[in-house]
C-alpha atoms as a PDB file:
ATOM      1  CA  UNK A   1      10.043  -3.733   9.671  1.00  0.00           C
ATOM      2  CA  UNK A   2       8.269  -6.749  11.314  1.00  0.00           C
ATOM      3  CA  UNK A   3       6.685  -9.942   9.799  1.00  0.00           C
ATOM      4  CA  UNK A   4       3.189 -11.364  10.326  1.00  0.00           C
ATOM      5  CA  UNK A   5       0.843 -13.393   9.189  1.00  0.00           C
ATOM      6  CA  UNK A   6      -2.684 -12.350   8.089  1.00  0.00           C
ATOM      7  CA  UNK A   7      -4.523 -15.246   5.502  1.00  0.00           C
ATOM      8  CA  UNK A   8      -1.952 -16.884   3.075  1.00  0.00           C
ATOM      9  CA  UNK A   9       0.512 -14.496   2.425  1.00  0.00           C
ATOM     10  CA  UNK A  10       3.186 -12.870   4.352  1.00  0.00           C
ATOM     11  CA  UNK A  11       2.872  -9.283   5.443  1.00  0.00           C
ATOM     12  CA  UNK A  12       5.911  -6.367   6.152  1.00  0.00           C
ATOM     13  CA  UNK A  13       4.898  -4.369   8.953  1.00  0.00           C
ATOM     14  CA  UNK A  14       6.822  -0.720   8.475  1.00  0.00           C
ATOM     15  CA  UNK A  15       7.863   0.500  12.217  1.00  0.00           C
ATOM     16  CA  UNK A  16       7.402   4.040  10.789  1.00  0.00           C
ATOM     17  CA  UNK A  17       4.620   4.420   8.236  1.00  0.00           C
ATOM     18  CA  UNK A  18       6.561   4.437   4.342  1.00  0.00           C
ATOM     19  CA  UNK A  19       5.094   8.040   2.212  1.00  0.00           C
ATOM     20  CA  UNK A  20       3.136   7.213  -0.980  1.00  0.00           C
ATOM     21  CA  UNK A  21       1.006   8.810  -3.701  1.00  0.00           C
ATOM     22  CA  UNK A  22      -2.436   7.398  -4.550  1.00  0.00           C
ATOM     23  CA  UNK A  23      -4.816   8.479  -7.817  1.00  0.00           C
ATOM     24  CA  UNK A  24      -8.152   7.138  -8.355  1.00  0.00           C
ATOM     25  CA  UNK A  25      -8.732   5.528 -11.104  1.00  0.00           C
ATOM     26  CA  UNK A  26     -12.137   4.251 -11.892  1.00  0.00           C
ATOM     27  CA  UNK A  27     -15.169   4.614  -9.557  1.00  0.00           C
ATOM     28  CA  UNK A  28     -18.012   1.699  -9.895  1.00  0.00           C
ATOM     29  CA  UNK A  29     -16.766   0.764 -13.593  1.00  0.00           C
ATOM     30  CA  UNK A  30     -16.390   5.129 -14.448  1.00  0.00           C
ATOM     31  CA  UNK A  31     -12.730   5.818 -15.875  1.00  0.00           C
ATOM     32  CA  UNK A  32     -11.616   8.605 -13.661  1.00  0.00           C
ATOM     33  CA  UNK A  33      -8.120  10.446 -13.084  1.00  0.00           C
ATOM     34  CA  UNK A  34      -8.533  11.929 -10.191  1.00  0.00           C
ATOM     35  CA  UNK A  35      -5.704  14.489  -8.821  1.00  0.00           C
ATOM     36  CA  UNK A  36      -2.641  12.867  -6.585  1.00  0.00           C
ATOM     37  CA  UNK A  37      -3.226  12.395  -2.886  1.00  0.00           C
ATOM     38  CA  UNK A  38      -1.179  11.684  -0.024  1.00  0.00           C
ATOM     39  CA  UNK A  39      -0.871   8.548   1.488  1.00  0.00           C
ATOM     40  CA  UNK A  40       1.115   6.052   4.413  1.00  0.00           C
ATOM     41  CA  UNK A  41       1.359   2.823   4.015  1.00  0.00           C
ATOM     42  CA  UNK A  42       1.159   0.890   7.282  1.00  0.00           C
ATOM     43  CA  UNK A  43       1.995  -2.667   5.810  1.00  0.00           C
ATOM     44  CA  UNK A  44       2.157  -4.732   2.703  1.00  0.00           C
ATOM     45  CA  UNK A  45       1.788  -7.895   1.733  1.00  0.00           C
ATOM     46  CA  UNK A  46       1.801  -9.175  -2.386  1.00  0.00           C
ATOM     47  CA  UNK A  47      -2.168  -9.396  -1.870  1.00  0.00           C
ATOM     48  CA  UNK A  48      -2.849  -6.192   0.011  1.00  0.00           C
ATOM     49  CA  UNK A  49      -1.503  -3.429   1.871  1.00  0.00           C
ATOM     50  CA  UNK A  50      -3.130  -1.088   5.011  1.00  0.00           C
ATOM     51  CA  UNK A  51      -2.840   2.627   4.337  1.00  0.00           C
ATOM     52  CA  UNK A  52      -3.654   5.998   5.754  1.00  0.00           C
ATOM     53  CA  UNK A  53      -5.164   9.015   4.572  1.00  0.00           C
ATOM     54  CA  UNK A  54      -7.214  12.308   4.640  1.00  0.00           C
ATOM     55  CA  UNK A  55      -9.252  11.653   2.281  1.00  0.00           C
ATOM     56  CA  UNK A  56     -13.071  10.133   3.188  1.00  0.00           C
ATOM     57  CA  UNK A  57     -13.808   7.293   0.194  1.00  0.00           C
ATOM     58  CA  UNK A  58     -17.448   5.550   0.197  1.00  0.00           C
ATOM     59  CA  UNK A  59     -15.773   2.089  -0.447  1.00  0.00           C
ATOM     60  CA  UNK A  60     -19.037   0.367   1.097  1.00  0.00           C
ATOM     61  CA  UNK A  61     -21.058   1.631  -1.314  1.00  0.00           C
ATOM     62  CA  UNK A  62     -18.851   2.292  -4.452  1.00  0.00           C
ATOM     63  CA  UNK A  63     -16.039  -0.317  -6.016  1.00  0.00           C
ATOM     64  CA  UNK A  64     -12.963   2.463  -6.215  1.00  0.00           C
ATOM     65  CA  UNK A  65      -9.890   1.207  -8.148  1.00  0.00           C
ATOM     66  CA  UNK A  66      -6.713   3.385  -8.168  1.00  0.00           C
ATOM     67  CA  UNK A  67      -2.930   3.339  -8.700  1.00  0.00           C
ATOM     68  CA  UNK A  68      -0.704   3.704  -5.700  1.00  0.00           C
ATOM     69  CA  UNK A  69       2.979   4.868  -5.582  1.00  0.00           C
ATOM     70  CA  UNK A  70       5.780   3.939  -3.271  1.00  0.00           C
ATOM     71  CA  UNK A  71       9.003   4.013  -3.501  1.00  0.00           C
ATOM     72  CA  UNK A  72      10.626   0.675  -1.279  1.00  0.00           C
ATOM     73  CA  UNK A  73      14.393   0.159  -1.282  1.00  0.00           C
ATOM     74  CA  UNK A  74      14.843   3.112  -3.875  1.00  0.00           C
ATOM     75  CA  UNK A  75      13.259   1.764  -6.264  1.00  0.00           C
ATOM     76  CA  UNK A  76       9.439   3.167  -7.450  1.00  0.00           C
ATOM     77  CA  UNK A  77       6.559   1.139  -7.484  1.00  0.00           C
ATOM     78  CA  UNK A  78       3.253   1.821  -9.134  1.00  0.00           C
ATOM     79  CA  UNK A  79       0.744  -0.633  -7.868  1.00  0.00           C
ATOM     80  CA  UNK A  80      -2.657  -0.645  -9.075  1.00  0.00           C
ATOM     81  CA  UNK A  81      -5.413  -2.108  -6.688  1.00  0.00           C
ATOM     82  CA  UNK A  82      -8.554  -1.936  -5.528  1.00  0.00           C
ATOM     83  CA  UNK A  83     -10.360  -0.176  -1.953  1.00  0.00           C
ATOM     84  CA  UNK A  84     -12.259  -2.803  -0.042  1.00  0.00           C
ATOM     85  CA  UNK A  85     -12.386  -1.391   3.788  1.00  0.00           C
ATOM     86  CA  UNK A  86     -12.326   1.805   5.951  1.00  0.00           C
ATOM     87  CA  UNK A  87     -11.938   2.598   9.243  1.00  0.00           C
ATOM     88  CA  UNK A  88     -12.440   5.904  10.376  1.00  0.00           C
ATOM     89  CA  UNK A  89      -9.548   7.501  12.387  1.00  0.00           C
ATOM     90  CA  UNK A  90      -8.563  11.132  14.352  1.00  0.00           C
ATOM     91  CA  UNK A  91      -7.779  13.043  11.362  1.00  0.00           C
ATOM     92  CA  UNK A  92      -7.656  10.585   8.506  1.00  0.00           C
ATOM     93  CA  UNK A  93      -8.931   7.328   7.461  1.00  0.00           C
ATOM     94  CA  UNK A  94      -6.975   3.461   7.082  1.00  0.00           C
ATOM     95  CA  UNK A  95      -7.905   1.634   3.969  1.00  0.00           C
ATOM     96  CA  UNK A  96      -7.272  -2.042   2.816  1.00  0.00           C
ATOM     97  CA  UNK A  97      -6.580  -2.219  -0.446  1.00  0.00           C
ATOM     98  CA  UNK A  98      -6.313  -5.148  -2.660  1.00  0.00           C
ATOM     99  CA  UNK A  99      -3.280  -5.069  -4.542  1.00  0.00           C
ATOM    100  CA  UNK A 100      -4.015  -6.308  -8.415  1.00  0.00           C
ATOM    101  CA  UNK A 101      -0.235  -7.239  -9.700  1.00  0.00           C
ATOM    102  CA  UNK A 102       0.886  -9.580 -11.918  1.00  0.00           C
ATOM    103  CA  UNK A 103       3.200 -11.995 -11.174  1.00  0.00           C
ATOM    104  CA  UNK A 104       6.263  -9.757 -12.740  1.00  0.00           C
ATOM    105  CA  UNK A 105       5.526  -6.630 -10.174  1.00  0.00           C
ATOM    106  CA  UNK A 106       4.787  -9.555  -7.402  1.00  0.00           C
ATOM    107  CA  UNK A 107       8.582 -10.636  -7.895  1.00  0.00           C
ATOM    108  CA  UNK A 108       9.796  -6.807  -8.335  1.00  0.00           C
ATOM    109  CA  UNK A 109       7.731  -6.029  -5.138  1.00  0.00           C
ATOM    110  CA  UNK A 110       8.957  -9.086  -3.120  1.00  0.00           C
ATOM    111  CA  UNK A 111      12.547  -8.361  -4.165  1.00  0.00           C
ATOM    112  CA  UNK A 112      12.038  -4.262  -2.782  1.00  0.00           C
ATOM    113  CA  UNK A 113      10.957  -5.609   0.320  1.00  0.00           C
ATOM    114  CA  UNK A 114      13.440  -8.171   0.652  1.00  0.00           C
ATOM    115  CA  UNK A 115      16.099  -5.442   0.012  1.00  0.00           C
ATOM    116  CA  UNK A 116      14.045  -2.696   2.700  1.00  0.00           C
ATOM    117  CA  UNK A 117      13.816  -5.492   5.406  1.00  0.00           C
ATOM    118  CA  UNK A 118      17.721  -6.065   4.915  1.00  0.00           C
ATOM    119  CA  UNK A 119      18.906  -2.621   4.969  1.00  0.00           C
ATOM    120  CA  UNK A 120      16.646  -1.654   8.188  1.00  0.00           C
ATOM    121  CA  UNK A 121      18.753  -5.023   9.585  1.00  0.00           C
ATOM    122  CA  UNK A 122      21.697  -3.374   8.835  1.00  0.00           C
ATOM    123  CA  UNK A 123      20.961   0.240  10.235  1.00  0.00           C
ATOM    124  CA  UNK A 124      19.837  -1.542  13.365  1.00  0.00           C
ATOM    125  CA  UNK A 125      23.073  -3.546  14.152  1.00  0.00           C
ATOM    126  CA  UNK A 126      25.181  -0.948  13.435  1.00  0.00           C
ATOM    127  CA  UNK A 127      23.228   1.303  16.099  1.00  0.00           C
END
C-alpha cells in the first residue's frame, strides 16, 4: 500500500485492488435499496475513495448516495458516501466517491488503515 497526496488529505493506494460491497441508497433525494453489487476499491483517503465496477451509474446527471462495505485490517466497515465522477473503463467503470463519515468512523477508518499499511510492512520484510 503506497501514500500520496491528492487535496488535503492523505490517500492509501492498495497495490492490489481491496473487494467491497456497494448498495444504493437514495437517487436525486428518492430513498432506494437497491440489491448488493460488487466493487474494488483502488484507494482511500478519510474524504474519498476511487473504486471499480460493472455497473454504468449516470452520476452527471443524477446525485446517487449509497453505503459501501469493506473490510480493512479484519475489521468491517460500512461507509456511506456519495458518487461524484466516472470514467469509463474495458469492462467496468472507476467512480470517486465522497466518503460522508463522522468523525468516530474517520478515527475507526484511519486506525484500519494504519493497521493494513503495517501488516503489508510486515509481509514484505519477511519476504
Amino acid at each position: 500500500m503506497n501514500m500520496s497526496r491528492r487535496n488535503e488529505t492523505f490517500r492509501y493506494e492498495f497495490g492490489e485492488p481491496l473487494a467491497g460491497k456497494f448498495r444504493l441508497t437514495e437517487i436525486d433525494g428518492n430513498k432506494l435499496e437497491s440489491r448488493m453489487g460488487e466493487m474494488e476499491v483502488q484507494d482511500i483517503s478519510l474524504q474519498g475513495m476511487k473504486v471499480t465496477m460493472p455497473l454504468d451509474l449516470p452520476v452527471r446527471e443524477k446525485a446517487i448516495n449509497g453505503l459501501f462495505y469493506v473490510t480493512i485490517a479484519s475489521a468491517d466497515y460500512t461507509i456511506p458516501g456519495k458518487f461524484i465522477w466516472r470514467k469509463p473503463k474495458v469492462n467496468e467503470y472507476q467512480y470517486g466517491i465522497h466518503l460522508q463519515c463522522d468523525n468516530a468512523m474517520k478515527n475507526a477508518l484511519l486506525s484500519g488503515l494504519k493497521s493494513h499499511a503495517k501488516s503489508n510492512l510486515t509481509e514484505k520484510s519477511d519476504s
